[in-house]
N, C-alpha and C. Protein backbone atom coordinates (compact mmCIF):
# COMPACT_ATOMS: atom_id res chain seq x y z
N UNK A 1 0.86 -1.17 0.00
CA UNK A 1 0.00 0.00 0.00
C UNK A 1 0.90 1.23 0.00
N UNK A 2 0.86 2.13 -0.75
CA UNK A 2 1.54 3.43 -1.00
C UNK A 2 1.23 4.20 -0.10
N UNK A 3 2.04 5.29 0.41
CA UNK A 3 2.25 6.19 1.48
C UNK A 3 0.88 6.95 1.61
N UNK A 4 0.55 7.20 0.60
CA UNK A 4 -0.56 8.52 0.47
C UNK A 4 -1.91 7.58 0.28
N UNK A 5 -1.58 6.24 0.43
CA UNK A 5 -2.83 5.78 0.63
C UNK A 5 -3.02 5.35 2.11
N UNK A 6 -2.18 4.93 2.49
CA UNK A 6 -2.01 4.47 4.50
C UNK A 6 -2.65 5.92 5.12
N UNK A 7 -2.18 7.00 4.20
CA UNK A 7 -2.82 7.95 5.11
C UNK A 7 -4.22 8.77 4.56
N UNK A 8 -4.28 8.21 3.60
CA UNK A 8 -5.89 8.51 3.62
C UNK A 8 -6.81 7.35 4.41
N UNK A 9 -6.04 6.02 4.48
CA UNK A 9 -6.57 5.59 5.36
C UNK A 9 -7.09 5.86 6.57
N UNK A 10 -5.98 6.31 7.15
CA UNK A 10 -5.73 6.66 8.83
C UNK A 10 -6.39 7.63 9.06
N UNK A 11 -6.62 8.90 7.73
CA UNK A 11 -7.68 10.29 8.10
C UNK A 11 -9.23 9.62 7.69
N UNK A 12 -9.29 8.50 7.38
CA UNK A 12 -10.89 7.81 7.59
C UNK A 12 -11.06 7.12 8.74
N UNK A 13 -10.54 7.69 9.91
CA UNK A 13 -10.70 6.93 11.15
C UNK A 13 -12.08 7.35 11.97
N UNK A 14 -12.08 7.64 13.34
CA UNK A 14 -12.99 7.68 14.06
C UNK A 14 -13.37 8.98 14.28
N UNK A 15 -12.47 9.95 14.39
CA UNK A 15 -12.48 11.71 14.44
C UNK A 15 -13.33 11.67 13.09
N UNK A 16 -13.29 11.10 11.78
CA UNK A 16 -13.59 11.58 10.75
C UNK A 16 -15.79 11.00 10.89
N UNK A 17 -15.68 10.16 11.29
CA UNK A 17 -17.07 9.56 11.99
C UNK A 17 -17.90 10.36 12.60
N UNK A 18 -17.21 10.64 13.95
CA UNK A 18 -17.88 11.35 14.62
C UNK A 18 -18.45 12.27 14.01
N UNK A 19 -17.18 13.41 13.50
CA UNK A 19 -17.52 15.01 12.79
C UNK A 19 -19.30 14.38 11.82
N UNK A 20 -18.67 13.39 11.22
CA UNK A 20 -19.93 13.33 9.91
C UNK A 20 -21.50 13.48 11.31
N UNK A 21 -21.37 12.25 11.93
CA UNK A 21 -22.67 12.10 13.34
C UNK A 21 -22.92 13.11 13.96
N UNK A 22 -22.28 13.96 14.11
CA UNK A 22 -22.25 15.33 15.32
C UNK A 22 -23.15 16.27 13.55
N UNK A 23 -22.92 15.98 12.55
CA UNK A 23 -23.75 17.30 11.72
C UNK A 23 -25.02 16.08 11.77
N UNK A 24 -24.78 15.02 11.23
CA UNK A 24 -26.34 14.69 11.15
C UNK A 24 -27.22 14.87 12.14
N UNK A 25 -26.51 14.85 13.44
CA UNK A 25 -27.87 15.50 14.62
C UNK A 25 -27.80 16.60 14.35
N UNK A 26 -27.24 17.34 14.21
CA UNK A 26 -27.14 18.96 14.04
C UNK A 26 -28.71 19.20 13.03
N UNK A 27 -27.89 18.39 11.73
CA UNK A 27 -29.31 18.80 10.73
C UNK A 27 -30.77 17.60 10.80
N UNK A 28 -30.46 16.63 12.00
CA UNK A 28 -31.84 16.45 12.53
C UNK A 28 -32.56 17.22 13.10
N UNK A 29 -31.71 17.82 14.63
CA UNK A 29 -32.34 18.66 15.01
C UNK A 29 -32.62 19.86 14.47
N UNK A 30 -32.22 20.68 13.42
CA UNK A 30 -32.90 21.56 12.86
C UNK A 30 -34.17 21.19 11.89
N UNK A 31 -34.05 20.18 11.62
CA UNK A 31 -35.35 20.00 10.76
C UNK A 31 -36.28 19.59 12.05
N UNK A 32 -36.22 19.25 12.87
CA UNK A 32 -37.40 19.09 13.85
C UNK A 32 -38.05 20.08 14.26
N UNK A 33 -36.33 21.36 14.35
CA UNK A 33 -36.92 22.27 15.20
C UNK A 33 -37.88 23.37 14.08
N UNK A 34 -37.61 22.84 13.06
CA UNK A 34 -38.42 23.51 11.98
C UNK A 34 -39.75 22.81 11.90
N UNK A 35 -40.03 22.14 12.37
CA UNK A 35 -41.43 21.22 12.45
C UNK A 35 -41.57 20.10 11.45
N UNK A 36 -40.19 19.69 10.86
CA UNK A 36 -40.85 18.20 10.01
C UNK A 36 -40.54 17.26 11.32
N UNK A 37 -41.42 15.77 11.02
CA UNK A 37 -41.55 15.18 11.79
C UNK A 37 -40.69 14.04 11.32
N UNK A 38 -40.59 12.92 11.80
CA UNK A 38 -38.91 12.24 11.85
C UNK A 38 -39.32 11.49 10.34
N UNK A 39 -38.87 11.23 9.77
CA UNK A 39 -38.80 10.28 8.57
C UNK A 39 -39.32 11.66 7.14
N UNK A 40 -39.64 12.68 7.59
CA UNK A 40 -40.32 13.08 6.00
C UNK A 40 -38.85 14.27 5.47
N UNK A 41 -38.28 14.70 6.22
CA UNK A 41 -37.19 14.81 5.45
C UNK A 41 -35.73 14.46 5.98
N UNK A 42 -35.92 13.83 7.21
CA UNK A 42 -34.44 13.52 7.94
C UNK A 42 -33.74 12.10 6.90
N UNK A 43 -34.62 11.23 5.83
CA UNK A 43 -34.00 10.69 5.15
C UNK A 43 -32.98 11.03 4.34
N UNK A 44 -32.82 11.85 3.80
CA UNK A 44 -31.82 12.90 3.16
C UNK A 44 -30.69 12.76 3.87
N UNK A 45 -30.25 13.46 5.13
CA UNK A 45 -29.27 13.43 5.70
C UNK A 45 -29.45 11.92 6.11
N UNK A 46 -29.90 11.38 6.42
CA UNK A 46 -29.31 9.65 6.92
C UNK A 46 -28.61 8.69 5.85
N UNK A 47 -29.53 9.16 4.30
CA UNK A 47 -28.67 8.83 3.34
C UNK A 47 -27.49 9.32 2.88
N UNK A 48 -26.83 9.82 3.38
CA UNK A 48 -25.28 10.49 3.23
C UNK A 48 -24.56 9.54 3.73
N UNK A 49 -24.99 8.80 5.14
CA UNK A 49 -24.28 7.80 6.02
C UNK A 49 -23.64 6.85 4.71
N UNK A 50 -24.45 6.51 3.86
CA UNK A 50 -24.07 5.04 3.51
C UNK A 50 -23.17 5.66 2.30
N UNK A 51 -22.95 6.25 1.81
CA UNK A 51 -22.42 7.42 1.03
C UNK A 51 -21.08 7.42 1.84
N UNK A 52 -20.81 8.14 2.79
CA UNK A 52 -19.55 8.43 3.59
C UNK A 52 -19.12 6.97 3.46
N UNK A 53 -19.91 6.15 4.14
CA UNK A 53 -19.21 4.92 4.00
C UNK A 53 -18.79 4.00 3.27
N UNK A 54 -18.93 4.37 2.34
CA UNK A 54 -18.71 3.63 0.92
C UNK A 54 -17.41 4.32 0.48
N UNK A 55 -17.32 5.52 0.60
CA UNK A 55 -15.97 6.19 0.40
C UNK A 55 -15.13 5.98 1.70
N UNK A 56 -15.46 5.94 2.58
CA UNK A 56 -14.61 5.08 3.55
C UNK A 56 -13.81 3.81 3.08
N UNK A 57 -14.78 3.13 2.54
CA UNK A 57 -13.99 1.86 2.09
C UNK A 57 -13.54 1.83 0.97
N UNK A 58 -13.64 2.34 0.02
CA UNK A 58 -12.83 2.66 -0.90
C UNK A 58 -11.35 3.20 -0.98
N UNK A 59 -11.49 4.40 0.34
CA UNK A 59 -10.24 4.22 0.62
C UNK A 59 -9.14 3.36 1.50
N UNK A 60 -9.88 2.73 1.76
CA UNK A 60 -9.17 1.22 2.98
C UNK A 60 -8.71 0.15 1.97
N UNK A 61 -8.68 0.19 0.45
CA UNK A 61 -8.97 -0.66 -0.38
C UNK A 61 -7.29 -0.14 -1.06
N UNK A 62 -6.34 -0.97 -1.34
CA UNK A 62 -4.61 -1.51 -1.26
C UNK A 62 -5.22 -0.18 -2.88
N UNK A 63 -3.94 0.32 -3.27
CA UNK A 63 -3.65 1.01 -4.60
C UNK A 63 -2.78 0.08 -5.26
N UNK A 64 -3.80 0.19 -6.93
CA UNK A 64 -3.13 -0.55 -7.14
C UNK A 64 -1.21 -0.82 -7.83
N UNK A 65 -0.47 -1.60 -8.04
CA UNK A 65 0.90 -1.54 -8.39
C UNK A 65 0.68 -1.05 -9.53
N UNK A 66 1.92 -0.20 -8.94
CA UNK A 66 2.66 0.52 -10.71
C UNK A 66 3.29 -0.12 -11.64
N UNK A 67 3.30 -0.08 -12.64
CA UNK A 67 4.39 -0.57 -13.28
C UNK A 67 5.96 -0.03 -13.20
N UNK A 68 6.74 -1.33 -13.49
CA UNK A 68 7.99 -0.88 -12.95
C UNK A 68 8.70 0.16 -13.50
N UNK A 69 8.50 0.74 -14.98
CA UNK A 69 8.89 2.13 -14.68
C UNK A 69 8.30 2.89 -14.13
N UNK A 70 7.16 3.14 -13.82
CA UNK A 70 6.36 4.41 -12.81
C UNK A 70 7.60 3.89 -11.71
N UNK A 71 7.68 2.59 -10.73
CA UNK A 71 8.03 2.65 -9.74
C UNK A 71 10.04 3.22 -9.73
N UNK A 72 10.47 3.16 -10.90
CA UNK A 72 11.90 4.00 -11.38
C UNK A 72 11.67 6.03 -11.76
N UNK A 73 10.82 5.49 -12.10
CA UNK A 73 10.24 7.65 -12.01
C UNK A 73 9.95 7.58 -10.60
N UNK A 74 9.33 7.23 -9.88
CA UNK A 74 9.22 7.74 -8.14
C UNK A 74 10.46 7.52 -7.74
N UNK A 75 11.19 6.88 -7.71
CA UNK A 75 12.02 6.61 -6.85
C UNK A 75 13.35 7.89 -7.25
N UNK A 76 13.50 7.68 -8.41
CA UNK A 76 14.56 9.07 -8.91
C UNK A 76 13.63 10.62 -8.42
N UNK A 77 12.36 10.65 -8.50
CA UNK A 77 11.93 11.66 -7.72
C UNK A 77 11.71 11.79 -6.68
N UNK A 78 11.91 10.66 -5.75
CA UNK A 78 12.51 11.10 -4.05
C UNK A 78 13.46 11.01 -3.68
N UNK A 79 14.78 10.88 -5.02
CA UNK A 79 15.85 11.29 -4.72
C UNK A 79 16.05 12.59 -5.05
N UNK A 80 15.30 13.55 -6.02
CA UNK A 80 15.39 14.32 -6.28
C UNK A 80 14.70 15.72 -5.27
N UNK A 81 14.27 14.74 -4.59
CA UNK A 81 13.15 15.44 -3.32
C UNK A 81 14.20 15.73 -2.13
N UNK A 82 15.16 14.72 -2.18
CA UNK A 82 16.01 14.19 -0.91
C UNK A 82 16.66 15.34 -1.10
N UNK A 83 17.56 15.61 -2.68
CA UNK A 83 18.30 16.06 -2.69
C UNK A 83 17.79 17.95 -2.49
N UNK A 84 17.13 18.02 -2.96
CA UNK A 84 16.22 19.67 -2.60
C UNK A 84 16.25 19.97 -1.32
N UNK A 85 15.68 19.15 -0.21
CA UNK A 85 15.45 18.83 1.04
C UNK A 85 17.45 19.49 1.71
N UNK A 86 18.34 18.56 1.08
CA UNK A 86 19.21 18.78 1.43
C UNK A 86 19.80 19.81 1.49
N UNK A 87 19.86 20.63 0.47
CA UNK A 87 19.94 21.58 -0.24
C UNK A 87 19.39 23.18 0.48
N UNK A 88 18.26 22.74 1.08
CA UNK A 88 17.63 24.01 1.83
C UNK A 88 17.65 24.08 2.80
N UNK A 89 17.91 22.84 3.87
CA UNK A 89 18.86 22.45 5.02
C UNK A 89 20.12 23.09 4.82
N UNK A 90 20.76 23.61 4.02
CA UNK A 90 22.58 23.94 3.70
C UNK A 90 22.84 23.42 3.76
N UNK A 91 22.57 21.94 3.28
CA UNK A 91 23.99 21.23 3.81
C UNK A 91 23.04 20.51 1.91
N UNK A 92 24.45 20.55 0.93
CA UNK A 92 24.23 20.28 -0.18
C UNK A 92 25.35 18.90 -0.86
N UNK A 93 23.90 18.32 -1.30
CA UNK A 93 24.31 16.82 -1.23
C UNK A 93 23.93 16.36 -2.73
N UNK A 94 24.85 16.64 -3.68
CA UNK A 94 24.56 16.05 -5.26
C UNK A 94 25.15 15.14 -5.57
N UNK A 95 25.65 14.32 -4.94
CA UNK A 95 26.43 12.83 -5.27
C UNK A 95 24.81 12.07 -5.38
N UNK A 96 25.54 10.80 -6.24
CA UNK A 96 24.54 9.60 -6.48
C UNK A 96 24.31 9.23 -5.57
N UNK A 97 22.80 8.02 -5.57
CA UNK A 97 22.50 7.25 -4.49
C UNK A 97 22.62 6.24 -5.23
C-alpha cells in the first residue's frame, strides 16, 4: 500500500465519523426544530451515512501496483526530493544514491 494511501486511510478513522454524526444530529435537530416530523425529510441526511461509507472503504482498499517504470520515475523523484530537502537544510548533497 503506497504512502498517500495508509494515510488517507488513517484520516478515515474515528475523528472523521464522529464530525460526519455530530452534523447529522445537528441537521436532525434543525429539521425538527423547523417542524418536520422524523422520517419526512431527515431521510436525506441519513442517506449520506451510507455514502460516507462507501468512500470510507474505498479508501481502505490496497492502490493498485505501478508498473515498474512508474516505480523508477518515483524513486529518482525522491531522490530528487532528498536532494532539494538537502539543499535548503545547507547542507548540499549532489552525489549519487
Amino acid at each position: 500500500m503506497s504512502e498517500l494511501n495508509k494515510e488517507s486511510v488513517e484520516q478515515a478513522g474515528g475523528d472523521e465519523r464522529a464530525a460526519f454524526e455530530a452534523y447529522r444530529d445537528r441537521r436532525n435537530a434543525l429539521l425538527e426544530s423547523e417542524g418536520h416530523k422524523p422520517g419526512s425529510k431527515w431521510h436525506v441526511t441519513n442517506a449520506h451515512y451510507p455514502t460516507w461509507e462507501a468512500s470510507r472503504a474505498a479508501l481502505a482498499q490496497p492502490s493498485p501496483a505501478l508498473p515498474p517504470f512508474a516505480e523508477k520515475v518515483l524513486a529518482k523523484l525522491r531522490r530528487f526530493y532528498d536532494c532539494a530537502e538537502d539543499f535548503e537544510s545547507g547542507g548540499v548533497d549532489i552525489g549519487r544514491h
